[in-house]
Structures are given as structure tokens and as C-alpha cells.
Protein backbone atom coordinates (compact mmCIF):
# COMPACT_ATOMS: atom_id res chain seq x y z
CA UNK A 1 -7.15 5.44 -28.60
CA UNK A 2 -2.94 5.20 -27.47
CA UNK A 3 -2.56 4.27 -24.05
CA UNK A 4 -2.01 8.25 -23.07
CA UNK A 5 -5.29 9.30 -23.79
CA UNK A 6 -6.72 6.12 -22.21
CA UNK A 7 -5.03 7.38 -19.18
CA UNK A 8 -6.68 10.53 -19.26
CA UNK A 9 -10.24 9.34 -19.40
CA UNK A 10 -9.79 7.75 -16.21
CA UNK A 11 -8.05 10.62 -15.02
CA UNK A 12 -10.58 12.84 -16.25
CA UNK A 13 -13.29 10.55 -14.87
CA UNK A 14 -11.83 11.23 -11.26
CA UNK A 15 -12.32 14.98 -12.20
CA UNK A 16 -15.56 15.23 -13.15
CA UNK A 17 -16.97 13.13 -10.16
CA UNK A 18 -16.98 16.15 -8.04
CA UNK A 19 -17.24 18.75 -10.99
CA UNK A 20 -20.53 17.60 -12.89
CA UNK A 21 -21.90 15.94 -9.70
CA UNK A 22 -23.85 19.02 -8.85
CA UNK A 23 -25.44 19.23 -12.64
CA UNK A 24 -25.54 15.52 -12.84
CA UNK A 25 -29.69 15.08 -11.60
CA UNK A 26 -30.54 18.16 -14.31
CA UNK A 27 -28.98 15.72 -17.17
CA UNK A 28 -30.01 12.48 -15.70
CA UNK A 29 -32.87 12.76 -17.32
CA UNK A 30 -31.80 13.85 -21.01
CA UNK A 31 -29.24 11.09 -21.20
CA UNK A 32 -31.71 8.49 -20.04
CA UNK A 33 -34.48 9.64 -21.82
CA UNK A 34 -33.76 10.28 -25.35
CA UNK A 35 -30.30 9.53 -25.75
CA UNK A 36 -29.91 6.28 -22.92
CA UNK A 37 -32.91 4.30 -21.39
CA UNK A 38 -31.84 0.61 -21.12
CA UNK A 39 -34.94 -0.17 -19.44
CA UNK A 40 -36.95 0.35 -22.11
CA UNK A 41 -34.59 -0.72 -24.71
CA UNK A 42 -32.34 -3.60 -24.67
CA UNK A 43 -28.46 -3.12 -24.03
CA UNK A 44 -27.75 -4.84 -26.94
CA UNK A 45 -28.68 -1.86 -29.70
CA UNK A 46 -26.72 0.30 -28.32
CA UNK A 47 -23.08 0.99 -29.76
CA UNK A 48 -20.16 0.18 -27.54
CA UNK A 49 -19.42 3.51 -27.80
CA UNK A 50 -22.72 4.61 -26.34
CA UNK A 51 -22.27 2.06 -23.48
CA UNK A 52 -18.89 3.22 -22.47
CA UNK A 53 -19.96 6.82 -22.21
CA UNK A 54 -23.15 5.40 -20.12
CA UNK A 55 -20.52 4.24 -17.65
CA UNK A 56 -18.65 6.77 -17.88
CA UNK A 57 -21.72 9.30 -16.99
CA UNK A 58 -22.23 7.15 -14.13
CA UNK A 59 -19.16 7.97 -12.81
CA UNK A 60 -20.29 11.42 -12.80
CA UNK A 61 -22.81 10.39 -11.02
CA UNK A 62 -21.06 8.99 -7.83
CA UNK A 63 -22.27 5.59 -9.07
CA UNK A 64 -19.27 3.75 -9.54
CA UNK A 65 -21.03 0.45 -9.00
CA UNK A 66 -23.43 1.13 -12.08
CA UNK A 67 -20.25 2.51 -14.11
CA UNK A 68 -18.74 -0.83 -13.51
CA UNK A 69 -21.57 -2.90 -14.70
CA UNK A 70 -21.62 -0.82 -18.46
CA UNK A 71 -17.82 -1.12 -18.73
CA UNK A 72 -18.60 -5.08 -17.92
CA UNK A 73 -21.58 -5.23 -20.36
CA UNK A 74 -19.36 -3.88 -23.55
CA UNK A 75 -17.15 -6.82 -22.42
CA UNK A 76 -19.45 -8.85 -22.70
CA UNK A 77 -21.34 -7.89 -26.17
CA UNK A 78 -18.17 -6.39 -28.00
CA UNK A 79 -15.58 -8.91 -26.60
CA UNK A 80 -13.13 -8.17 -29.48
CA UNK A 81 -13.43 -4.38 -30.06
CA UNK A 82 -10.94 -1.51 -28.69
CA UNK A 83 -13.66 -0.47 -26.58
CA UNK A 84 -13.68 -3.59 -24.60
CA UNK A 85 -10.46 -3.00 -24.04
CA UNK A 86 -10.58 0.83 -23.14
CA UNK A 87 -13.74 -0.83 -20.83
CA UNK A 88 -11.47 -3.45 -19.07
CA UNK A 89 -9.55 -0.91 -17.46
CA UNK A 90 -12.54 1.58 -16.59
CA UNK A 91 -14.03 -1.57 -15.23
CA UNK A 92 -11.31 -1.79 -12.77
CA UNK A 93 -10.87 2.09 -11.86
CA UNK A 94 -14.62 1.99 -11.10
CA UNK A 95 -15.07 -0.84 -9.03
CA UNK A 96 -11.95 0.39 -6.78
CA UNK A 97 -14.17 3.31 -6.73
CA UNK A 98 -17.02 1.20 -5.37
CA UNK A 99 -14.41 0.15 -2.63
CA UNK A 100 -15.02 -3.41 -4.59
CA UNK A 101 -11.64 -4.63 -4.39
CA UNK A 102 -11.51 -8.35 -4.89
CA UNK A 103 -13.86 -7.30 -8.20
CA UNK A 104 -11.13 -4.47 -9.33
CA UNK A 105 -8.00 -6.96 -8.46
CA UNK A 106 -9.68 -9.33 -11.19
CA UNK A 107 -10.40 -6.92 -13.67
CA UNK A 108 -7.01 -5.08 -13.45
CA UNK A 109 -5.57 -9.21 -13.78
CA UNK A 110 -7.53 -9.55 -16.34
CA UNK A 111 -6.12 -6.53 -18.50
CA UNK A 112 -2.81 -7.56 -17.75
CA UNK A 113 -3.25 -10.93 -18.70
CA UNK A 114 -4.92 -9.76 -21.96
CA UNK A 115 -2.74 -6.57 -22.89
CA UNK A 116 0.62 -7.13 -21.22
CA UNK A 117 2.63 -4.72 -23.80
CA UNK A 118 -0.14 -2.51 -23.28
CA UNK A 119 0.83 1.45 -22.31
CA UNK A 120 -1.88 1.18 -19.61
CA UNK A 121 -0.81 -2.43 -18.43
CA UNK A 122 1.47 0.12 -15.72
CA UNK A 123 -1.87 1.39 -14.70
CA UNK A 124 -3.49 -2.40 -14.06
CA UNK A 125 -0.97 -3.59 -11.95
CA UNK A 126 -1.21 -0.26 -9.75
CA UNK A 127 -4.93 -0.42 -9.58
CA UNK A 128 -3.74 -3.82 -8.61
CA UNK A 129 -1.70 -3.03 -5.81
CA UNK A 130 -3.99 -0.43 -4.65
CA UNK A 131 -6.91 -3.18 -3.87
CA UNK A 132 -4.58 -4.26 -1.58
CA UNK A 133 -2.64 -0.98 -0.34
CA UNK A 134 -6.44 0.74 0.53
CA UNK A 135 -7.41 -2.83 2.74
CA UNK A 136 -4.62 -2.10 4.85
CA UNK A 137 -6.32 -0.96 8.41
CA UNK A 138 -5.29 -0.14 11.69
CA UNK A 139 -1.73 -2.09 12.99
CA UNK A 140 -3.94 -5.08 15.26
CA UNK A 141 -5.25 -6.51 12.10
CA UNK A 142 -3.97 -9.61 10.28
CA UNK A 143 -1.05 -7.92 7.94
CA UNK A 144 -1.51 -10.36 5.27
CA UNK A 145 -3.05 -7.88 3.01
CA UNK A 146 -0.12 -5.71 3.63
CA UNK A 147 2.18 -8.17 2.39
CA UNK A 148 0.27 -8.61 -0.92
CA UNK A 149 0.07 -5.11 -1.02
CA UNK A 150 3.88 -5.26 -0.48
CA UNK A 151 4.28 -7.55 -3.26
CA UNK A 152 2.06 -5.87 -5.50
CA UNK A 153 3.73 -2.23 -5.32
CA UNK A 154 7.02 -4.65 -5.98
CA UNK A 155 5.69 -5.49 -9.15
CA UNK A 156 5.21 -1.82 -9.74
CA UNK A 157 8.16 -0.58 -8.95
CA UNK A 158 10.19 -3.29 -10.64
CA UNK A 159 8.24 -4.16 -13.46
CA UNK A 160 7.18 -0.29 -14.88
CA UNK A 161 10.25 1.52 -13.08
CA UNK A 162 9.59 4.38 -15.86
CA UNK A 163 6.03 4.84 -15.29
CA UNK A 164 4.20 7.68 -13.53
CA UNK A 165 3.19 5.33 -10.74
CA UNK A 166 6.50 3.93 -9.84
CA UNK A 167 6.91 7.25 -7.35
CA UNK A 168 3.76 6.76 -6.01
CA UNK A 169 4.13 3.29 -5.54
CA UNK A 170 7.41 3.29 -3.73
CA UNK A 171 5.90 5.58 -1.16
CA UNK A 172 3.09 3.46 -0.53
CA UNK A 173 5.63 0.84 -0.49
CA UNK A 174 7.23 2.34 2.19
CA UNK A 175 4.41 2.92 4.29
CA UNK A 176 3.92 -0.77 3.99
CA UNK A 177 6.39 -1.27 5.07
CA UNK A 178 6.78 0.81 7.96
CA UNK A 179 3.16 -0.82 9.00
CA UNK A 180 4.44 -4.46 9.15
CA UNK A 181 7.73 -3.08 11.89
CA UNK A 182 4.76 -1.32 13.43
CA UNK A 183 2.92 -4.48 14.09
CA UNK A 184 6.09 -6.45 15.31
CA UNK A 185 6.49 -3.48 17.92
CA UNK A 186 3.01 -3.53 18.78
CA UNK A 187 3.26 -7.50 19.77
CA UNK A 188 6.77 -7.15 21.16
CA UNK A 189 5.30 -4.79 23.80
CA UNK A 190 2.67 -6.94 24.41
CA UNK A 191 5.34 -9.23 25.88
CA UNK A 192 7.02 -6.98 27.34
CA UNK A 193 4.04 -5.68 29.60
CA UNK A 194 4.02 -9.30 31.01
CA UNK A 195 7.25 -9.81 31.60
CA UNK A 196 8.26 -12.15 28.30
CA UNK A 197 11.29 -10.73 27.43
CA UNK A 198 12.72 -13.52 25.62
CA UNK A 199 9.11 -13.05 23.43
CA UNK A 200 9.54 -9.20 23.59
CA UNK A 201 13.40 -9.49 22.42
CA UNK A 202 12.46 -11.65 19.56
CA UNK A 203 9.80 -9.27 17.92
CA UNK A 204 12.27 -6.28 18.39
CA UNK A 205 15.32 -7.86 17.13
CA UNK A 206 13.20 -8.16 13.56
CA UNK A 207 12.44 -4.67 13.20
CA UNK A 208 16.24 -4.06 14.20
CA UNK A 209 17.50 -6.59 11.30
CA UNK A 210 14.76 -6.27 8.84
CA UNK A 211 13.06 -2.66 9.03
CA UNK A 212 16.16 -0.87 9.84
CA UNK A 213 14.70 1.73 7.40
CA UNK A 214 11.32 2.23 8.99
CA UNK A 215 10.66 4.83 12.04
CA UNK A 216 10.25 1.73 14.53
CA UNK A 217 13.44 1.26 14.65
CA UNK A 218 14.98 3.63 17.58
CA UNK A 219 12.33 2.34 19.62
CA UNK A 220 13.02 -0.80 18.67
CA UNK A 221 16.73 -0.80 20.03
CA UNK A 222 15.45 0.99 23.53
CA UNK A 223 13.09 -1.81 24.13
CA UNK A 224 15.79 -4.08 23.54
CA UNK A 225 17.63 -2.81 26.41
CA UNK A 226 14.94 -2.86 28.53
CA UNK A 227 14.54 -6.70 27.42
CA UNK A 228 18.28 -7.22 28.40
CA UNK A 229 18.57 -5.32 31.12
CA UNK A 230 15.48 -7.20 32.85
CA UNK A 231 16.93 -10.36 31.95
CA UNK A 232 20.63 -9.65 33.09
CA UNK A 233 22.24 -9.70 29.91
CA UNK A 234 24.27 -6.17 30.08
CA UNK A 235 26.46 -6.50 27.50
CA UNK A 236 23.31 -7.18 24.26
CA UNK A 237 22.00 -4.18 26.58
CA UNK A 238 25.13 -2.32 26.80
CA UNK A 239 25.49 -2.82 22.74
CA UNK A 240 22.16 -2.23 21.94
CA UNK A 241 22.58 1.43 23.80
CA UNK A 242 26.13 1.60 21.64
CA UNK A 243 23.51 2.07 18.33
CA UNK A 244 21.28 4.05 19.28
CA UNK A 245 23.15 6.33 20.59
CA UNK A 246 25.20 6.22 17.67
CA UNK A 247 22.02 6.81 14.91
CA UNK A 248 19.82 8.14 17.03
CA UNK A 249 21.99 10.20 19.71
CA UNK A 250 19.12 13.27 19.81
CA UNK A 251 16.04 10.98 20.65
CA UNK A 252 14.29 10.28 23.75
CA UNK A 253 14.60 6.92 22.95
CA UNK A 254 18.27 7.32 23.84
CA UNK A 255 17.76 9.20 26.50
CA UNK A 256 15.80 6.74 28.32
CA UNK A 257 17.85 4.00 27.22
CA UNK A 258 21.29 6.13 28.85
CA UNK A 259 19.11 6.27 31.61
CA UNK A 260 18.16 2.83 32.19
CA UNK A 261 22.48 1.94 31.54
CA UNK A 262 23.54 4.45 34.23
CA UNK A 263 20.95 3.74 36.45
CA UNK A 264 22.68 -0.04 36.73
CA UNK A 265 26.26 1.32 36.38
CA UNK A 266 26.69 0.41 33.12
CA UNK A 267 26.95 2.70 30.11
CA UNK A 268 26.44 2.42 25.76
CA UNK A 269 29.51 0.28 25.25
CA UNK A 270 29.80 -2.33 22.59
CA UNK A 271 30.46 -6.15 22.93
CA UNK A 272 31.09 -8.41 20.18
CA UNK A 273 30.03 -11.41 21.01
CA UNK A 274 26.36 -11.11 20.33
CA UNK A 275 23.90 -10.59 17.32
CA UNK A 276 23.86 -7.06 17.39
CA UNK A 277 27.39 -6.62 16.71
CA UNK A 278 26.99 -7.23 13.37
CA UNK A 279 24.45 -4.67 13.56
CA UNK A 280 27.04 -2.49 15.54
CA UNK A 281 29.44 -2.61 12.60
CA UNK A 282 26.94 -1.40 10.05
CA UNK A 283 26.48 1.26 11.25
CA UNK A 284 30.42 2.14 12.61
CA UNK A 285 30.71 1.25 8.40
CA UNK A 286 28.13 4.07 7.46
CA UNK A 287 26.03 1.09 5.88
CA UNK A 288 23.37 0.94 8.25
CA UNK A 289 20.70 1.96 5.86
């Protein structure tokens, strides 16, 4: 089987979950009775064949977790055969379905490792990625998985730019993304609650120079000039207003922050003596994404 129709079995294998899920007690017991029943005979008589449609009929099931252990067991007794290989990568699909992600990281490793030229090698490092990617919780967790996931979609994007998970992955990749600048704002207003604007000014001053792309980023630039503005420094403030106002002119973000300016006499003006003037000529360039 090419790597296109070993594509569509785990596609169809999503499919059928739901489909044959309602149907899937009424043949339960044909398939384990005269065709299936490795409790009364031992794994090892049946074909590999026979083994890999066991798992997959488990996935019809909703028993990803018994799927995986077939796919595993054809490994194991036809180490050498197609359908060990077809079975690596249904190994991996079905314990991401389990939500078993350190066990479908290895098995998706394990097909690349074994069947790099492979057309469903694209598919392994995705499944990859995605045992990181579906980890990813709410912004106050350790981002460490996000920045395997991160590296992951990388190898994705880069290393199957052609495939039909590149797309995917690059939006994932940007939501990644956006989730690490969302964790540098979330500590940077920590600090800024208690008054540690030097702290607070560091954390937003990242998402300024290194997220630039994400959504953080306007609200980034008004928290720096509250930082500033609380610290005296009017002119980092002053410039800080300058580029917002000039990418972000329509936002309340701005708003506030031309409130704040005027408020001490001061107005968006820009200084160059200061980080962000680098930042100011980006964007004055046209080049600030």
C-alpha cells in the first residue's frame, strides 16, 4: 500500500469512529467470536493482516488504547512485513487518540527513524508535533511544551513544505506562538501591579522585539508607556506612543496610551536615543512585520 492510501486509512479511521460507533456493540460480537477472539486463541495465528484490522475495529470502537496495542503486537510478531510498517503509523494516530502522547511522540520517532523517504514520514513528524501542540494548556503553565511544540511544527513546515500538513502546521505554529507573547504579558503585568517597572518593561520589550507578529503586541507598547511614564522616562514613553499610534492608531490601546501622554503634557513623539527607535524605524520603513 503507497503512502496515499496509507493516509486514508487513518483518515478513514477518524471517520468511522463516530459513524460505526453506534453499530459497533451489534458486531462486537461477530468479529470476536468467529472471526477474532484472542483470548481463546493466541495472537500469534493470526495474520498480520487480521491483527491490523483488529486494531483498526477498535478504533471504531472508541478504544484507541486497545487499537494501539494490535498495531504494537504486528510490530512485534511481523517486524519485517509492510504491515508493520502500515502498523507503526496507526500505532501513533491511535495512541494520540488515547491522549497518550509521550507513547505517540515515540512511535511517530520511530517511523521516521525507520522510513525517512517514506510518503507518510510528513504525517509522523505532524503526529509528532501534535503530542506537543495538544499539551499546550492555559498561558500560567510552564511553556516548555510550547516551545517543543514550536520546534516540532518547524520541522513541519520546513522539512515537508509541500505536504498537506504544512498549512495546518503553520497555523498551529502561529498560535504557538502567539501563546509564548501571551505568557510574557501575563508576567509583565504581574510586575506591573506591584510597581516593578523595570521587571514589567523587560517582559514587554520582548513581545515588542520578538512577537511583533502576535496580537500582544499593541498592548505590549501601551504597557510600556505606562512603565516609562511611572518611572520618569518620557521620551521611551513618548516613542513608545510614536508606534502605536503609528500601527495601531484605531485601538484602545492607543487611546489610553494618548491619554496617559496628554495627561502629563507630553504627546506620541519619537526620540532616538533609546531601544525602541530602532523599532520606530521599522515601522516608518513599512518593515515592521
Amino acid at each position: 500500500m503507497n503512502g496515499a492510501k496509507a493516509r486514508m486509512r487513518v483518515i478513514g479511521a477518524v471517520a468511522i469512529v463516530a459513524a460505526l460507533s453506534a453499530c459497533g456493540s451489534r458486531d462486537a460480537g461477530r468479529t470476536t467470536g468467529s472471526f477474532f477472539n484472542p483470548q481463546e486463541i493466541p495472537l500469534e495465528t493470526y495474520s498480520a493482516e487480521q491483527i491490523f484490522e483488529r486494531g483498526e475495529f477498535e478504533l471504531t470502537r472508541r478504544q484507541p488504547d486497545q487499537a494501539a496495542f494490535y498495531f504494537a503486537e504486528i510490530e512485534r510478531l511481523y517486524p519485517y512485513s509492510e504491515w508493520a510498517k502500515r502498523a507503526l503509523i496507526m500505532q501513533a494516530f491511535s495512541y494520540h487518540q488515547d491522549q497518550d502522547y509521550p507513547n505517540s511522540r515515540s512511535s511517530a520517532q520511530r517511523f521516521i527513524d525507520f522510513y525517512p523517504d517514506d510518503d507518510d514520514a510528513a504525517y509522523a513528524q505532524y503526529l509528532l508535533a501534535l503530542s506537543y501542540y495538544d499539551q499546550i494548556d492555559e498561558v500560567g503553565r510552564d511553556q516548555g511544551l510550547t516551545f517543543q511544540a514550536l520546534q516540532s511544527l518547524r520541522e513541519v513546515i520546513e522539512g515537508y513544505p509541500d505536504s498537506e500538513y504544512a498549512k495546518s502546521a503553520i497555523l498551529k505554529f502561529d498560535l504557538a506562538f502567539d501563546h509564548l507573547a501571551g505568557k510574557e504579558m501575563e508576567i509583565g503585568r504581574y510586575y506591573l501591579r506591584r510597581d516593578h517597572y523595570t521587571a514589567a518593561i523587560n517582559r514587554f520589550r520582548v513581545v515588542v522585539e520578538e512577537f511583533q507578529t502576535t496580537s500582544h503586541t499593541a498592548e505590549a507598547l501601551h504597557r510600556l508607556v505606562e512603565g516609562y511614564l511611572s518611572l520618569g522616562l518620557n521620551e521611551e514613553a513618548q516613542t513608545a506612543g510614536a508606534i502605536l499610534g503609528h500601527n495601531y492608531q484605531s485601538t484602545d490601546w492607543y487611546a489610553d496610551s494618548y491619554k496617559l501622554l496628554t495627561g502629563q503634557g507630553l504627546e506620541p513623539a519619537f526620540f532616538k536615543d533609546n531601544w525602541l527607535a530602532a523599532i520606530y524605524r521599522q515601522t516608518i520603513k513599512g518593515a515592521w512585520l
